[in-house]
Protein backbone atom coordinates (compact mmCIF):
# COMPACT_ATOMS: atom_id res chain seq x y z
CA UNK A 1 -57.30 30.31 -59.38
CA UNK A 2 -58.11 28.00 -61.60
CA UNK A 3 -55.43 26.36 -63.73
CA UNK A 4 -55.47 23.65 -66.57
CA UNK A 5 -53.07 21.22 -66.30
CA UNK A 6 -51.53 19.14 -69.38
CA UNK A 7 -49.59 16.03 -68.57
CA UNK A 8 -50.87 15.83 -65.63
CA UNK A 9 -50.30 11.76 -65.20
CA UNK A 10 -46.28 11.91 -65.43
CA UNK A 11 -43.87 12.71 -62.55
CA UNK A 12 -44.17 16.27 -62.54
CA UNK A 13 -47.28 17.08 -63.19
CA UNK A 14 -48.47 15.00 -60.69
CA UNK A 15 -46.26 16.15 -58.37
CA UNK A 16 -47.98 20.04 -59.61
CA UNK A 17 -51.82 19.10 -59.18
CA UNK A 18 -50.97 17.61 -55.78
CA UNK A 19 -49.17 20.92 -54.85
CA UNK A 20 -51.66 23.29 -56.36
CA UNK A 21 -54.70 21.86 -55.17
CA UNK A 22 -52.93 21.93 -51.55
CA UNK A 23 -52.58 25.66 -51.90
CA UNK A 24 -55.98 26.23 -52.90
CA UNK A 25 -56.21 26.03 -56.79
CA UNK A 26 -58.88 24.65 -58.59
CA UNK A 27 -56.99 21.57 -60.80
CA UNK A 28 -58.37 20.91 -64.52
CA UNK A 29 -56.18 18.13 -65.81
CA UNK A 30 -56.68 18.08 -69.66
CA UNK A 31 -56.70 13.98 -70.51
CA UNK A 32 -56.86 12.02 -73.78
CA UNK A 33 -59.92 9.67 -72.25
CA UNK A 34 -63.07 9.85 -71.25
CA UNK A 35 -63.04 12.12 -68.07
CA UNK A 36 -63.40 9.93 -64.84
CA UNK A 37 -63.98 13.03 -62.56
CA UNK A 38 -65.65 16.49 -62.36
CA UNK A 39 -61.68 17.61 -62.73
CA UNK A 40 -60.99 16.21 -66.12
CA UNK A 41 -61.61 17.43 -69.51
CA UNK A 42 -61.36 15.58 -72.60
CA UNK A 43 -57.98 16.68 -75.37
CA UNK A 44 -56.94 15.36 -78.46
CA UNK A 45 -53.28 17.17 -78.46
CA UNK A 46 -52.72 15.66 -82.38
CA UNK A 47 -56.75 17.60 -83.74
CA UNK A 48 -56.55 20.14 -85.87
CA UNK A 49 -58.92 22.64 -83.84
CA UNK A 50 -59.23 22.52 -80.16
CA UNK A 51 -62.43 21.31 -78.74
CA UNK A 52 -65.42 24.44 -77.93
CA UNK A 53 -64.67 25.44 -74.20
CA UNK A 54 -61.57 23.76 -73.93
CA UNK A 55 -60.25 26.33 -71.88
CA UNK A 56 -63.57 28.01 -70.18
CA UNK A 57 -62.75 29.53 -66.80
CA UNK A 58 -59.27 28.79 -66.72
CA UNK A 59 -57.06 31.37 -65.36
CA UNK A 60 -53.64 30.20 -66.29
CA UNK A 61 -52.62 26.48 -68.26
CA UNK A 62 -49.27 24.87 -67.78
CA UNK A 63 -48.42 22.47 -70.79
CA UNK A 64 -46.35 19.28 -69.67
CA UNK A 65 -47.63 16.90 -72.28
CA UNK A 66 -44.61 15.50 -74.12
CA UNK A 67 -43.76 12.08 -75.36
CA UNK A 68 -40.16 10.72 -73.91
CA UNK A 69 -37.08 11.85 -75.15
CA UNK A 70 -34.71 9.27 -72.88
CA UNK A 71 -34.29 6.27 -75.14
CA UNK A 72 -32.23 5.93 -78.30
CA UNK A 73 -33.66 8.44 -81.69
CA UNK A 74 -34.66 6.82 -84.35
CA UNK A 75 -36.54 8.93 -87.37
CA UNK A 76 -39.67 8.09 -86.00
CA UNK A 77 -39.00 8.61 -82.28
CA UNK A 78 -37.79 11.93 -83.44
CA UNK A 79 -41.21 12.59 -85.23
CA UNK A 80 -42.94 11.49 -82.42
CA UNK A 81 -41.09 13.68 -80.20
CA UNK A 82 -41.48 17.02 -81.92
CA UNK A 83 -45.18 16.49 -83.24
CA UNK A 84 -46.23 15.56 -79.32
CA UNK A 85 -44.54 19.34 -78.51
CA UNK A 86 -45.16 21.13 -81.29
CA UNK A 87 -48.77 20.31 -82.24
CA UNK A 88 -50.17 20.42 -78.69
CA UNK A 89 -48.42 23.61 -78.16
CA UNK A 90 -49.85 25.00 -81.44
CA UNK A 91 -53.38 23.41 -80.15
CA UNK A 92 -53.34 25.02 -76.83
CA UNK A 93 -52.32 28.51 -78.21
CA UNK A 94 -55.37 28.49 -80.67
CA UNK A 95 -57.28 27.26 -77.54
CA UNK A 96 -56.44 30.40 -75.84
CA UNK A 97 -57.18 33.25 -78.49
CA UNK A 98 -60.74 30.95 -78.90
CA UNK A 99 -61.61 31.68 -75.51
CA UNK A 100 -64.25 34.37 -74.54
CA UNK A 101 -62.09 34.99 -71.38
CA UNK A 102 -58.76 34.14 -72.06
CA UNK A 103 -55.89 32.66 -69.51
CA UNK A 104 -53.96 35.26 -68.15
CA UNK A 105 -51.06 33.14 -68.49
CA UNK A 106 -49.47 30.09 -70.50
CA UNK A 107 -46.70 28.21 -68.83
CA UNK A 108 -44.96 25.34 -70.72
CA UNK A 109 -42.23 22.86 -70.77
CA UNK A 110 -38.82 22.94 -72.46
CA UNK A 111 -35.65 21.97 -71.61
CA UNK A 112 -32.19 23.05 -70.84
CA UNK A 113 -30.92 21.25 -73.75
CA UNK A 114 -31.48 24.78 -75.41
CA UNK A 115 -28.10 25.72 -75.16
CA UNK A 116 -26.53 22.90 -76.48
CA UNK A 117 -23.41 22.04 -75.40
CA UNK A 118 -21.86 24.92 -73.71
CA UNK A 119 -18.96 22.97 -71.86
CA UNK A 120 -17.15 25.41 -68.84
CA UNK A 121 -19.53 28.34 -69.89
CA UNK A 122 -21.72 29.46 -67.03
CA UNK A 123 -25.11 30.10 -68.85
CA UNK A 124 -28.51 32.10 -68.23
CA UNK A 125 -30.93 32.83 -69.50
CA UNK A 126 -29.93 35.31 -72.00
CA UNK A 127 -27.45 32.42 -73.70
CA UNK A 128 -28.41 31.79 -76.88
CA UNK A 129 -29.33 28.45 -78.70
CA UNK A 130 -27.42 26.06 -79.29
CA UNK A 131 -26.89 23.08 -81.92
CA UNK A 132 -28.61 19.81 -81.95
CA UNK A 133 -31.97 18.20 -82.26
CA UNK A 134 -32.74 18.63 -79.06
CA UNK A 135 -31.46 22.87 -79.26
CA UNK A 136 -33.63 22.90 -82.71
CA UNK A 137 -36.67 21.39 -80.65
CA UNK A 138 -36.97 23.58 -77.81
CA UNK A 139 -36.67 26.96 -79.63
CA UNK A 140 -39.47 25.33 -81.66
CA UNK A 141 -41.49 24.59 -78.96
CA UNK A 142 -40.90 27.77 -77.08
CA UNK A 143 -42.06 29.75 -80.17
CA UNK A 144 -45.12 28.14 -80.29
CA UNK A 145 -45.70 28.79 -76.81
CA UNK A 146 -44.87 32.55 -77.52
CA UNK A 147 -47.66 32.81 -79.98
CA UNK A 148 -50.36 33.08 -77.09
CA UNK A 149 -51.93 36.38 -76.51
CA UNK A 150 -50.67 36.51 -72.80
CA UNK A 151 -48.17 36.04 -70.64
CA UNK A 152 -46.08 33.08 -71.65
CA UNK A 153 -43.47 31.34 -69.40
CA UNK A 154 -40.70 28.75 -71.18
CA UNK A 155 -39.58 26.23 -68.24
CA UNK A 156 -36.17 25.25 -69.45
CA UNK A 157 -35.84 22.15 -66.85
CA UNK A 158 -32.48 20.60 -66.07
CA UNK A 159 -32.38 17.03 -64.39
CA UNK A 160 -35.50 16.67 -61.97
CA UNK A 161 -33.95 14.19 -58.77
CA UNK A 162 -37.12 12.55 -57.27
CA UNK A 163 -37.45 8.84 -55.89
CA UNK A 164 -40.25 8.23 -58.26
CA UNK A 165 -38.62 8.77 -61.52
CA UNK A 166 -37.58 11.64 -63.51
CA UNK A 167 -33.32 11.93 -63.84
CA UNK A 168 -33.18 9.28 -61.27
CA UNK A 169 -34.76 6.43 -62.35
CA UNK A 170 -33.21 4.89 -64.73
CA UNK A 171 -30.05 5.24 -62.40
CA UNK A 172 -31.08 3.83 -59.38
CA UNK A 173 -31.11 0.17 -60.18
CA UNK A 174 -27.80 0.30 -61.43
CA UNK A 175 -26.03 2.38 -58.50
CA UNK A 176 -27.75 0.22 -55.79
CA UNK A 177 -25.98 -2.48 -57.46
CA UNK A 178 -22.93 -0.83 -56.97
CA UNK A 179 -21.94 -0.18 -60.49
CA UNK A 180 -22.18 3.56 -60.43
CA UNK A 181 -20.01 4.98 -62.78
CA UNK A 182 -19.07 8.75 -64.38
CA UNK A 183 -20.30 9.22 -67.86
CA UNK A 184 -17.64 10.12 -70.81
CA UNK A 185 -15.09 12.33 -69.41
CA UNK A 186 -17.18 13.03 -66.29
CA UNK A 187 -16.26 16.33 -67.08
CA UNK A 188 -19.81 18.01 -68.58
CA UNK A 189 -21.95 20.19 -65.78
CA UNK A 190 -25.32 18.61 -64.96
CA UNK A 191 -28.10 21.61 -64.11
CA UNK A 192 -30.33 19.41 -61.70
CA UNK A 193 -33.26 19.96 -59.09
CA UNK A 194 -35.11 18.43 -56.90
CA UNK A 195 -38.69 18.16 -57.50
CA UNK A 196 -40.11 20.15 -54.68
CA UNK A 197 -38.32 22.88 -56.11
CA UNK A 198 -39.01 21.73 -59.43
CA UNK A 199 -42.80 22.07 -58.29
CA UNK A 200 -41.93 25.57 -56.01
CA UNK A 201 -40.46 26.90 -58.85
CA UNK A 202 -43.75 26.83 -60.78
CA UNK A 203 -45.77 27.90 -58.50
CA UNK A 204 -43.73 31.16 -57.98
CA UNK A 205 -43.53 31.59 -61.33
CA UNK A 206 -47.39 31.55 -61.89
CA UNK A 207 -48.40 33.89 -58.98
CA UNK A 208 -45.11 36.26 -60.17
CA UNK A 209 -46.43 38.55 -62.99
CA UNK A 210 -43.23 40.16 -63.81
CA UNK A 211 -41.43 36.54 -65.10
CA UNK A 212 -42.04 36.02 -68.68
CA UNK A 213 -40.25 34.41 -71.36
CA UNK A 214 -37.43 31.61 -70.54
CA UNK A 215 -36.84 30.47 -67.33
CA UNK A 216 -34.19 28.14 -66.30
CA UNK A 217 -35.66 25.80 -63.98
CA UNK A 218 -32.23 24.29 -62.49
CA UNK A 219 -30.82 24.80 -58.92
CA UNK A 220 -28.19 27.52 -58.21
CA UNK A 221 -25.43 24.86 -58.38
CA UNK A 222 -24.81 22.50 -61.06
CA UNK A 223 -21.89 20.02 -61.01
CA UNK A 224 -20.26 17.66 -62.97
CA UNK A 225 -21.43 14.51 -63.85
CA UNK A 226 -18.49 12.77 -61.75
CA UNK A 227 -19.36 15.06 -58.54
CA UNK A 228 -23.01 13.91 -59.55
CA UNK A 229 -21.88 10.15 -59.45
CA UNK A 230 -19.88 10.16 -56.33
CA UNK A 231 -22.95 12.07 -54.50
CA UNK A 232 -24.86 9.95 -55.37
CA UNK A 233 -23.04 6.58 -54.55
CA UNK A 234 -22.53 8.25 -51.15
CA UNK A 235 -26.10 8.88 -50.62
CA UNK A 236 -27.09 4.96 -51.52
CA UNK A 237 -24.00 3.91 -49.22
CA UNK A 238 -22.53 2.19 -52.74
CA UNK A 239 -19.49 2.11 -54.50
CA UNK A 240 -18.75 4.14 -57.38
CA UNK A 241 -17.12 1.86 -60.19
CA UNK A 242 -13.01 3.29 -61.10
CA UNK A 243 -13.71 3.30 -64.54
CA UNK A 244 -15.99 6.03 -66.65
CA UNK A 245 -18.50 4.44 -69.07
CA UNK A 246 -16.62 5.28 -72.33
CA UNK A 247 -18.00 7.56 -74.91
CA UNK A 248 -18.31 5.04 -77.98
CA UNK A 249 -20.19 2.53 -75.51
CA UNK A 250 -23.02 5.12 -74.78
CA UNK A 251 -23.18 6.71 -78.57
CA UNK A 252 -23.61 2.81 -79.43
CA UNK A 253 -26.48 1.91 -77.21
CA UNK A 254 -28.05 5.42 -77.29
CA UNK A 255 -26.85 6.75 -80.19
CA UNK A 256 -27.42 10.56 -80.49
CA UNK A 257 -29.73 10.89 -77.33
CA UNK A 258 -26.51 9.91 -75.13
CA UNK A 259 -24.48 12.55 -77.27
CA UNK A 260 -26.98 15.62 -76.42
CA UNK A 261 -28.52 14.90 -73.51
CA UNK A 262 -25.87 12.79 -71.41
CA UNK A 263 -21.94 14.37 -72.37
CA UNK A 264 -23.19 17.67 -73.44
CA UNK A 265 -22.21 20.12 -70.55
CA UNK A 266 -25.01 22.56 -69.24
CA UNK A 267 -23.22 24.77 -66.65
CA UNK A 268 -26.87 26.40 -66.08
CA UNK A 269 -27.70 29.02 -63.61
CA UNK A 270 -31.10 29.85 -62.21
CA UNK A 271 -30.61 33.20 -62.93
CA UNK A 272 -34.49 35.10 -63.56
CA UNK A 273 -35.60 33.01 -60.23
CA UNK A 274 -33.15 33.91 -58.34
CA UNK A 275 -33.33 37.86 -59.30
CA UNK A 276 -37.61 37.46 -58.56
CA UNK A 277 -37.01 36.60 -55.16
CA UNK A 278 -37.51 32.35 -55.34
CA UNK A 279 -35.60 30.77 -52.31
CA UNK A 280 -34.35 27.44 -53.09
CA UNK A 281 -35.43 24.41 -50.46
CA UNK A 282 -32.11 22.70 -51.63
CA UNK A 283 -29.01 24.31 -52.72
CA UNK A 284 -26.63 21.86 -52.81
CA UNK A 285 -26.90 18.06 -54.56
CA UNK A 286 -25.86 16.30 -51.19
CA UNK A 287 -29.08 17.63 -49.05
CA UNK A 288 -31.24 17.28 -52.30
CA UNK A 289 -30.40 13.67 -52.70
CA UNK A 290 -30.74 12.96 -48.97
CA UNK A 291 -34.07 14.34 -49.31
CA UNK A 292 -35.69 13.05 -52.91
CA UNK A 293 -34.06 9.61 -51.42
């Protein structure tokens, strides 16, 4: 199969390429340079019109492109963040329908911060949206990604644990020094995965017809942030600091990012995976963390 790749550079869709091409694929990573290699194609994800052939001979595109959404919002980050969704998402649709042999399918990022804050609720699924920028965002983003004329796939991803970055790396530092600490109340349910079956997950999804539509991309058992903390002090052989990192302390250096994405509670289940047959390498955050670390 052949399969275009956007955001192909970052953690996880490197991670992807490296994956696909091991099982066989053919890789085209879509890149905003000059292409170095016969596997590169040239995209401008902020044009108007997608280039002529953007898309020739590709059976199925996954769209990670996305600018970063962990640092604090200002009015501009926030315009950055939805134009580098929204307008490559619009692109890549119009790419499709302009294409003499269209991809069967159209798999692309969104997040688990759909559902807003849902605090004890166990969610799939078929929750609906939520409040918030980030909420507002993704149901923007997926309906873009809707608008192809094939099968589309919304990968609502939860916290991806990997060594190299992702959840975990702006963490790290901090817990190897031994200051560790729960977030808030310690209370709100963190959705996570590790990035093999971050990268499993998509796989199965593109070779299984019958998924469509949202899919959350989180392991079968979320926990709270505290249980999250503790794991993962245990796993670095560190202490885990007696005191929580108060609310007002993380609004004030993060402001609203630290409100949606860090104290909102997700209590996410992997539910349209688990009913199409995926089987999860890691099922609980102890083995996961021995294993991404």
């Amino acid at each position: 199969m052949v399969i275009v790749v956007t955001g192909a550079s970052g953690l996880l869709g490197t991670a992807l390429v490296r994956a696909l091409t091991e099982e066989g694929h053919e890789v085209v990573r879509l890149v905003r340079r000059a292409p170095r290699d016969p596997g590169e194609r040239t995209w401008d994800p902020t044009a108007k019109e997608p280039a002529p052939g953007l898309l020739d001979g590709a059976q199925a595109v996954v769209h990670l492109a996305g600018a970063p959404i962990g640092r604090r919002w200002s009015a501009a980050v926030k315009r950055e963040i939805v134009r580098s969704r929204i307008d490559s998402t619009r692109l890549l649709t119009e790419a499709v329908r302009r294409t003499a042999t269209p991809p069967e399918t159209l798999v692309s990022a969104s997040g688990i911060d759909f559902y807003g804050d849902t605090g004890e609720a166990v969610i799939d699924e078929s929750t609906p949206r939520g409040t918030g920028f980030l909420a507002e965002l993704c149901e923007r983003w997926e309906q873009e990604a809707r608008k192809v004329p094939a099968r589309s796939v919304q990968l609502r991803t939860g916290l991806v644990l990997s060594r190299d970055g992702g959840a975990l790396g702006p963490m790290l530092p901090i817990f190897k020094l031994g200051l560790g600490a729960p977030l808030g109340s310690g209370r709100q349910f963190w959705p996570w995965i590790a990035i093999d079956d971050w990268v499993g997950a998509v796989q199965h999804v593109l070779r299984t017809r019958e998924v469509s539509g949202p899919v959350n991309v989180v392991g079968p058992d979320p926990v709270r942030n505290r249980d999250f903390t503790r794991e993962l002090t245990a796993a670095l052989r560190r202490p885990m600091m007696p005191i929580p990192v108060p609310r007002l302390a993380l609004g004030l250096a993060l402001g609203d990012f630290a409100r949606e994405a860090l104290l909102s509670s997700h209590r996410a289940r992997p539910k349209k995976l688990e009913d199409s047959g995926y089987a999860f390498r890691h099922t609980r955050l102890d083995g996961a963390l021995a294993a991404v670390l």
